[in-house]
PDB file of N, CA and C in Angstrom:
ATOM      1  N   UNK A   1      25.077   1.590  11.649  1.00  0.00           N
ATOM      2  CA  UNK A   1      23.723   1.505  11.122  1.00  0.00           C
ATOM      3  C   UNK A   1      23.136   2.913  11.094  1.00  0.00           C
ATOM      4  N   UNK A   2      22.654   3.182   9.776  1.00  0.00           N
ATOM      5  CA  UNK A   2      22.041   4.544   9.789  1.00  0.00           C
ATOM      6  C   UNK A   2      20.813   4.616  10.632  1.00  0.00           C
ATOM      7  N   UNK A   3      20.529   5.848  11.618  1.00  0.00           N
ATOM      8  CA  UNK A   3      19.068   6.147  12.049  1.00  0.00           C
ATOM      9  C   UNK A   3      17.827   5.796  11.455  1.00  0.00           C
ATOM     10  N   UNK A   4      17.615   5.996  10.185  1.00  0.00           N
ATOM     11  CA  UNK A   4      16.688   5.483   9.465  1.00  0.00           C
ATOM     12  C   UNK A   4      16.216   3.999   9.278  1.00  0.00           C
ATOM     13  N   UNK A   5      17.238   2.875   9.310  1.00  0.00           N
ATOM     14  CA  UNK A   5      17.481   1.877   8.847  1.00  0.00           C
ATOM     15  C   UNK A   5      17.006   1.336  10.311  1.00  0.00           C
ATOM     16  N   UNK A   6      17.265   1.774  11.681  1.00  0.00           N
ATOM     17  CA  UNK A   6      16.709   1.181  12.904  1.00  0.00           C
ATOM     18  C   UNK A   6      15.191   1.563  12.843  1.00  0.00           C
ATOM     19  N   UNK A   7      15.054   2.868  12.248  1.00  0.00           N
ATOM     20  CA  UNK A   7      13.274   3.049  12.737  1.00  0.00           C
ATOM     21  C   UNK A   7      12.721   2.577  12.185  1.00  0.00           C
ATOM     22  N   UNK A   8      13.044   1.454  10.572  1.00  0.00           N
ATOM     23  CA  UNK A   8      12.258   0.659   9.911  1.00  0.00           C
ATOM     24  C   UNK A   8      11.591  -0.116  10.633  1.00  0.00           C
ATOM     25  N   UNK A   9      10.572   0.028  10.244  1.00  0.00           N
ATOM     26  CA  UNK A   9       8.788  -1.039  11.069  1.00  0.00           C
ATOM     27  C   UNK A   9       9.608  -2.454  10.626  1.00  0.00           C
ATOM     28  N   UNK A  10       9.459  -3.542  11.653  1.00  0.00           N
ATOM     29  CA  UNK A  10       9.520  -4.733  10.547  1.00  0.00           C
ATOM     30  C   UNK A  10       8.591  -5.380   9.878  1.00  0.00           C
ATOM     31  N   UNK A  11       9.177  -6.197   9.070  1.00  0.00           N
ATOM     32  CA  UNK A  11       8.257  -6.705   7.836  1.00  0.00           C
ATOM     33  C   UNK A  11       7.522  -5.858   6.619  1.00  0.00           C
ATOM     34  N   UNK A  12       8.127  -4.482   6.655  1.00  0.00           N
ATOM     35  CA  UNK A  12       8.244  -3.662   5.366  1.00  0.00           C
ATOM     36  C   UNK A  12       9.575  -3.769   4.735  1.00  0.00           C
ATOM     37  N   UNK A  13       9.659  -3.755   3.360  1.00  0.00           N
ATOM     38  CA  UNK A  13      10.349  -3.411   2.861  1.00  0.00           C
ATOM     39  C   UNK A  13      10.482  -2.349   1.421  1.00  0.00           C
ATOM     40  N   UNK A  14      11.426  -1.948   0.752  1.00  0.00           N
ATOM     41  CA  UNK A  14      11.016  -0.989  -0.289  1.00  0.00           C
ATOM     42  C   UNK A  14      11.919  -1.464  -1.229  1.00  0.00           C
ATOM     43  N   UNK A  15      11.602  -0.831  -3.104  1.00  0.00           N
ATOM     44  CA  UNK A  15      12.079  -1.363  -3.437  1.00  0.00           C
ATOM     45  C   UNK A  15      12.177  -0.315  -4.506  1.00  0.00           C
ATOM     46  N   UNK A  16      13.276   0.108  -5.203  1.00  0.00           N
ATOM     47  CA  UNK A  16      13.272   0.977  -5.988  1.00  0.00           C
ATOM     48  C   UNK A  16      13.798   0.669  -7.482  1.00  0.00           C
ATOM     49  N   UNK A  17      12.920   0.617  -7.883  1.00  0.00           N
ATOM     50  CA  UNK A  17      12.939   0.073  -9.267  1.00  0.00           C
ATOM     51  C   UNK A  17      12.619   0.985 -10.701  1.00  0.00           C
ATOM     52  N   UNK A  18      12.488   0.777 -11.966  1.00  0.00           N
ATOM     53  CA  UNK A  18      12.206   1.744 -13.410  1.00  0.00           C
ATOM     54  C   UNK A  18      10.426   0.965 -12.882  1.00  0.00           C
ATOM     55  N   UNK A  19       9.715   2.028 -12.685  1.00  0.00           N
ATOM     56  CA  UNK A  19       8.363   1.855 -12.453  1.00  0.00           C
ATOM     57  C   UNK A  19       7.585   1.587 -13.455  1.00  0.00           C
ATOM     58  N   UNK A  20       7.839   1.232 -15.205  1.00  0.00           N
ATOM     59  CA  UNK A  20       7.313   0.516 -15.845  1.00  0.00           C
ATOM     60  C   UNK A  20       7.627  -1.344 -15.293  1.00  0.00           C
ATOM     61  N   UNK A  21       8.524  -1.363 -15.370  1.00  0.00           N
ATOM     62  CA  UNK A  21       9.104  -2.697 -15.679  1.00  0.00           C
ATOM     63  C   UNK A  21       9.917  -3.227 -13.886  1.00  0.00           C
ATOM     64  N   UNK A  22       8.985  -3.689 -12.962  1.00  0.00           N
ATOM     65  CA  UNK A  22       9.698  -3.571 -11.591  1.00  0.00           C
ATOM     66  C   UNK A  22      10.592  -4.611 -11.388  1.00  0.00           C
ATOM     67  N   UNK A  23      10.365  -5.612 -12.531  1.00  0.00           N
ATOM     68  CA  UNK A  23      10.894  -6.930 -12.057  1.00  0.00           C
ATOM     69  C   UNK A  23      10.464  -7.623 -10.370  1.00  0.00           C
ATOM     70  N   UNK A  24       9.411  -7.664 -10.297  1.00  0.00           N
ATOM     71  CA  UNK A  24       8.555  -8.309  -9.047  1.00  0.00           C
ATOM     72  C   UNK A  24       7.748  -9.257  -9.849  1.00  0.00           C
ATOM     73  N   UNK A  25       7.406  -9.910  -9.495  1.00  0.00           N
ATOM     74  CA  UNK A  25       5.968 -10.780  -9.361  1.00  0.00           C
ATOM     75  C   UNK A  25       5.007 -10.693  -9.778  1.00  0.00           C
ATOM     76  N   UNK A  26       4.243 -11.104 -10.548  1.00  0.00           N
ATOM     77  CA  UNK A  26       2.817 -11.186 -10.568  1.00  0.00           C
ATOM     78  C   UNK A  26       2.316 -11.059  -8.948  1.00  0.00           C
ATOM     79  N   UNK A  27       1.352 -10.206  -8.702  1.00  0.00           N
ATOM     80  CA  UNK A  27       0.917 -10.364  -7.587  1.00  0.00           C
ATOM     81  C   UNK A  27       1.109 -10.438  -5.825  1.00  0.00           C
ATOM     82  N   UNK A  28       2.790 -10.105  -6.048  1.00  0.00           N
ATOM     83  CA  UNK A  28       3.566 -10.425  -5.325  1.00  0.00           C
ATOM     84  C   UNK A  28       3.344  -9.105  -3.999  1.00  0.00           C
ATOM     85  N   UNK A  29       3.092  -8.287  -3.833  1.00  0.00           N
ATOM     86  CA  UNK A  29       2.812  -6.905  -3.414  1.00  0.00           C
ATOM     87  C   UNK A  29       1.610  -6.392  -2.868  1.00  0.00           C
ATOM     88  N   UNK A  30       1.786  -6.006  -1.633  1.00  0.00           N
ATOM     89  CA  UNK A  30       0.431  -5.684  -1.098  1.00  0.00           C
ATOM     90  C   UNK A  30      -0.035  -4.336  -0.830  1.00  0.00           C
ATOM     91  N   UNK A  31       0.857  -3.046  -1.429  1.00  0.00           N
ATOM     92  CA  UNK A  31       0.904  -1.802  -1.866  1.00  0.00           C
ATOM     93  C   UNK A  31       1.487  -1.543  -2.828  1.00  0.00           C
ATOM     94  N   UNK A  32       1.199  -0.630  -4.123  1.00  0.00           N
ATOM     95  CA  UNK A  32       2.218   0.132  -4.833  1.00  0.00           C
ATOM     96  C   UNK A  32       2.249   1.522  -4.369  1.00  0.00           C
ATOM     97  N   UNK A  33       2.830   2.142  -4.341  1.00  0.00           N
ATOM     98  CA  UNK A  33       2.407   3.613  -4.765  1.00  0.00           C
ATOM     99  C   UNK A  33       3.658   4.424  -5.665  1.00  0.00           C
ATOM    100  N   UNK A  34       2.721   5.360  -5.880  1.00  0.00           N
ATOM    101  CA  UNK A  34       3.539   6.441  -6.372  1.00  0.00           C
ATOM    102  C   UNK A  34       3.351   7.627  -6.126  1.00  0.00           C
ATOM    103  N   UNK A  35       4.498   8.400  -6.177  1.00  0.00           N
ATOM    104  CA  UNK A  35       4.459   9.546  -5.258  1.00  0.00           C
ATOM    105  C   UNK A  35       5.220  10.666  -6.098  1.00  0.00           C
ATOM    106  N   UNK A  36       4.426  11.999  -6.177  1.00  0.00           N
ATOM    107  CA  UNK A  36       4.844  13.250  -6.454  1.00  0.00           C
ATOM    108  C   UNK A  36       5.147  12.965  -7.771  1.00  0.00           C
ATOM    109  N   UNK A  37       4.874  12.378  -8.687  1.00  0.00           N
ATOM    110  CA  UNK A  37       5.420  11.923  -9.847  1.00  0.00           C
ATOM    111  C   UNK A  37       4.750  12.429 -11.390  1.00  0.00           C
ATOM    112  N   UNK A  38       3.736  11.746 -10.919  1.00  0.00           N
ATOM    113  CA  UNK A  38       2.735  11.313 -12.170  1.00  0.00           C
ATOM    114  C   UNK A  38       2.537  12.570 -13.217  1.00  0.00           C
ATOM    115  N   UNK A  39       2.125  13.821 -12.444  1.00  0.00           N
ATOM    116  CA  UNK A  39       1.764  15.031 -13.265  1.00  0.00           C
ATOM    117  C   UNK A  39       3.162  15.470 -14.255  1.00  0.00           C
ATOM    118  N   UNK A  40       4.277  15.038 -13.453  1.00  0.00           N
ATOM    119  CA  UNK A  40       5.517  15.099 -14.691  1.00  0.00           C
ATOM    120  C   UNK A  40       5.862  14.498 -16.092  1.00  0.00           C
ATOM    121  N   UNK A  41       4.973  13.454 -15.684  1.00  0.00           N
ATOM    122  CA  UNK A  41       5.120  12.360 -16.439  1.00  0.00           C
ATOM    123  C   UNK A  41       4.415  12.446 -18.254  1.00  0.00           C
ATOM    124  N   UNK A  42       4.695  11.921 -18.738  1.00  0.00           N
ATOM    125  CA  UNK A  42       3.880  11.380 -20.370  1.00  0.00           C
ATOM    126  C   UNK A  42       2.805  10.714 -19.896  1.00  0.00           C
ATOM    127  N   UNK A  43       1.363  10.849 -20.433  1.00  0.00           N
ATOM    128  CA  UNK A  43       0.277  10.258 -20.351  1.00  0.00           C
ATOM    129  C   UNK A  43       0.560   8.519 -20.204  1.00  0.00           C
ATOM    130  N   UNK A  44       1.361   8.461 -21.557  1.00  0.00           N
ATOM    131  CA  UNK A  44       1.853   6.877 -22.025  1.00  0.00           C
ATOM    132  C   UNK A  44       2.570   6.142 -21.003  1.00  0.00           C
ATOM    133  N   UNK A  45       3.305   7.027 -20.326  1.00  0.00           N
ATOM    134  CA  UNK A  45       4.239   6.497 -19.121  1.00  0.00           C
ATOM    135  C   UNK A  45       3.222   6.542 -17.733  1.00  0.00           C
ATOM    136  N   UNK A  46       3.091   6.899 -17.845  1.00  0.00           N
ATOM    137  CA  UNK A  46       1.518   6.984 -16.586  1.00  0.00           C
ATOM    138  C   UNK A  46       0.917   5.667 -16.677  1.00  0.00           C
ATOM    139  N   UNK A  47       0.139   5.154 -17.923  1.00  0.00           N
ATOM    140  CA  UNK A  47      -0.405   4.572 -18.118  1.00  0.00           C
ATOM    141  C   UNK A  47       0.242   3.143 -17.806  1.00  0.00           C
ATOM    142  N   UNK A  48       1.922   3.223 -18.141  1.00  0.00           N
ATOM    143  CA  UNK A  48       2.380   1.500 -18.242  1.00  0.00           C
ATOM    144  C   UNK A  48       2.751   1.242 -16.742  1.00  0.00           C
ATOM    145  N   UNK A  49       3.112   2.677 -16.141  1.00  0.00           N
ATOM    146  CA  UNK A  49       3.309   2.660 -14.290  1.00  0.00           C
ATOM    147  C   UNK A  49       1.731   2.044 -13.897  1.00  0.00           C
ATOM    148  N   UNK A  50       0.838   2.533 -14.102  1.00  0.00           N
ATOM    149  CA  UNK A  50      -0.552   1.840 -13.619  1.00  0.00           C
ATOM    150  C   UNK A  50      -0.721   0.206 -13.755  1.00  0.00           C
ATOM    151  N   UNK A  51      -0.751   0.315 -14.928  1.00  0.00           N
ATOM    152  CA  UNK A  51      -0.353  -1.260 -15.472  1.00  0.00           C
ATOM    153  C   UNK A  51       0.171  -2.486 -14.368  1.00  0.00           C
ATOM    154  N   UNK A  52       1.628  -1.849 -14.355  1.00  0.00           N
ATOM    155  CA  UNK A  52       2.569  -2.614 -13.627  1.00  0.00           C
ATOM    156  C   UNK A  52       2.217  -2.435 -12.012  1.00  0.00           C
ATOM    157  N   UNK A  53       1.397  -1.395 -11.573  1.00  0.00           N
ATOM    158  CA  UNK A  53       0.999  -1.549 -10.518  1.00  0.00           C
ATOM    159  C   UNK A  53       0.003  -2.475 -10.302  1.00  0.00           C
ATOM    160  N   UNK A  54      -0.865  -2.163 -11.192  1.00  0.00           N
ATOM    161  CA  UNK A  54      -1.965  -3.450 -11.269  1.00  0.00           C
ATOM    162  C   UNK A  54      -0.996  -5.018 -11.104  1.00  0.00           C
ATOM    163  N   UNK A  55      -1.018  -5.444 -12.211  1.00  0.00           N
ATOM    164  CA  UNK A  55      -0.208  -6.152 -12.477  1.00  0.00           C
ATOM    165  C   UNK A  55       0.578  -6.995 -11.124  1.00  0.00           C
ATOM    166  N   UNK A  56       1.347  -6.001 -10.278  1.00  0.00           N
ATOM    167  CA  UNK A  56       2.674  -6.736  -9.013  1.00  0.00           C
ATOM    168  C   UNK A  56       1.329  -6.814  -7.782  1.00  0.00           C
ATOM    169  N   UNK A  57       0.193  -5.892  -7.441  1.00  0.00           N
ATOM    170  CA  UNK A  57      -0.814  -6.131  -6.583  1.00  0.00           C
ATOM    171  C   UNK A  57      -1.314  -7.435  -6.627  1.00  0.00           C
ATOM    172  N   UNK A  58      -1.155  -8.222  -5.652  1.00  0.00           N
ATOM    173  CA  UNK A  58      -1.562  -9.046  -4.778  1.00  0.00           C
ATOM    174  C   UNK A  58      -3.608  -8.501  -5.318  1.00  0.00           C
ATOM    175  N   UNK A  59      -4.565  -9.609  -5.259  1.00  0.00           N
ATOM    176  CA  UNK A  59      -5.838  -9.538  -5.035  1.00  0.00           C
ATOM    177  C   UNK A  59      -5.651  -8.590  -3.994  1.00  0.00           C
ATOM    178  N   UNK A  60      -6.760  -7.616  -3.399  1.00  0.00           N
ATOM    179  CA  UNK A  60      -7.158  -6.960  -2.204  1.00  0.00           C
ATOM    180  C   UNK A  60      -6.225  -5.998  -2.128  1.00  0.00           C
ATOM    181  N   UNK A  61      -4.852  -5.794  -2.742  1.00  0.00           N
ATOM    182  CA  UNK A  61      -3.889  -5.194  -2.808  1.00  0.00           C
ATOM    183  C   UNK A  61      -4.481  -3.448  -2.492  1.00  0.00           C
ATOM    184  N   UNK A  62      -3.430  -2.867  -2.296  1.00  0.00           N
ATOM    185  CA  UNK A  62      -3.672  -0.977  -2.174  1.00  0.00           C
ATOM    186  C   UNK A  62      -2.229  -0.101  -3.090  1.00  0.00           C
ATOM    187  N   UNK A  63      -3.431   0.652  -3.551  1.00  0.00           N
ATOM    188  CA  UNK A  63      -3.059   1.241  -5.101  1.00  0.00           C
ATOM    189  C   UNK A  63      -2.990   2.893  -4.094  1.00  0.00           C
ATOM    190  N   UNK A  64      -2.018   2.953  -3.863  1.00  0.00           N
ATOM    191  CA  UNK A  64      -1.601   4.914  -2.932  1.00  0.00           C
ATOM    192  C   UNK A  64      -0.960   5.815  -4.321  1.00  0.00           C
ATOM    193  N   UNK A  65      -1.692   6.801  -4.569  1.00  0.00           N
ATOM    194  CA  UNK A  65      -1.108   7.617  -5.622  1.00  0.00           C
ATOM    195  C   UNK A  65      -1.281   8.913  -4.809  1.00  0.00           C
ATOM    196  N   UNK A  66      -0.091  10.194  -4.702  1.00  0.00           N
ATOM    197  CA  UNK A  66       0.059  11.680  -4.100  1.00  0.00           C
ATOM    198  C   UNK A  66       0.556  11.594  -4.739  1.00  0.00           C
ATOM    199  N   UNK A  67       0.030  13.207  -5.522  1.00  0.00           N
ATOM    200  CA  UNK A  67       0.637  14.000  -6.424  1.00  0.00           C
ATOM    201  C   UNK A  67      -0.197  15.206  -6.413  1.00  0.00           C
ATOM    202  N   UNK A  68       0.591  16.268  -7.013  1.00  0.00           N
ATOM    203  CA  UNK A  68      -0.211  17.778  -6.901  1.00  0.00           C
ATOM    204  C   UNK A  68      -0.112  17.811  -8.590  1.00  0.00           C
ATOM    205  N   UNK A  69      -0.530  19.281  -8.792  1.00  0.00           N
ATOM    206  CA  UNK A  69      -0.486  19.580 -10.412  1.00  0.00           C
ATOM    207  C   UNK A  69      -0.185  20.980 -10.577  1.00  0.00           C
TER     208      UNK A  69
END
């Protein structure tokens, strides 16, 4: 078992997916984030990552975006 894989908190998990299209749930998610990303990105592609964050958030959900420029 890797070091990392023991210091996992339980009852998190992660999931790495094409951040338009996550294949999750409606609503299913009680954080998205995105990280270091966005300023690389196409406006348009920005926009459908938001989306789909909206979108997999759970009501009350938390929307974490870090990024520099």
């Amino acid at each position: 078992m890797a070091c990392r894989e023991r210091q996992r908190p339980q009852g998190i998990s992660y999931t790495h997916a094409k951040a338009e299209e996550t294949g999750l749930g409606s609503g299913s998610q009680d954080v998205a984030m995105l990280t270091f990303i966005a300023h690389e990105l196409p406006s348009a592609a920005t926009r459908d990552i938001l989306a789909e964050m909206r979108r997999v958030l759970r009501p009350g959900g938390v929307v974490a975006i870090t990024d520099n420029d």
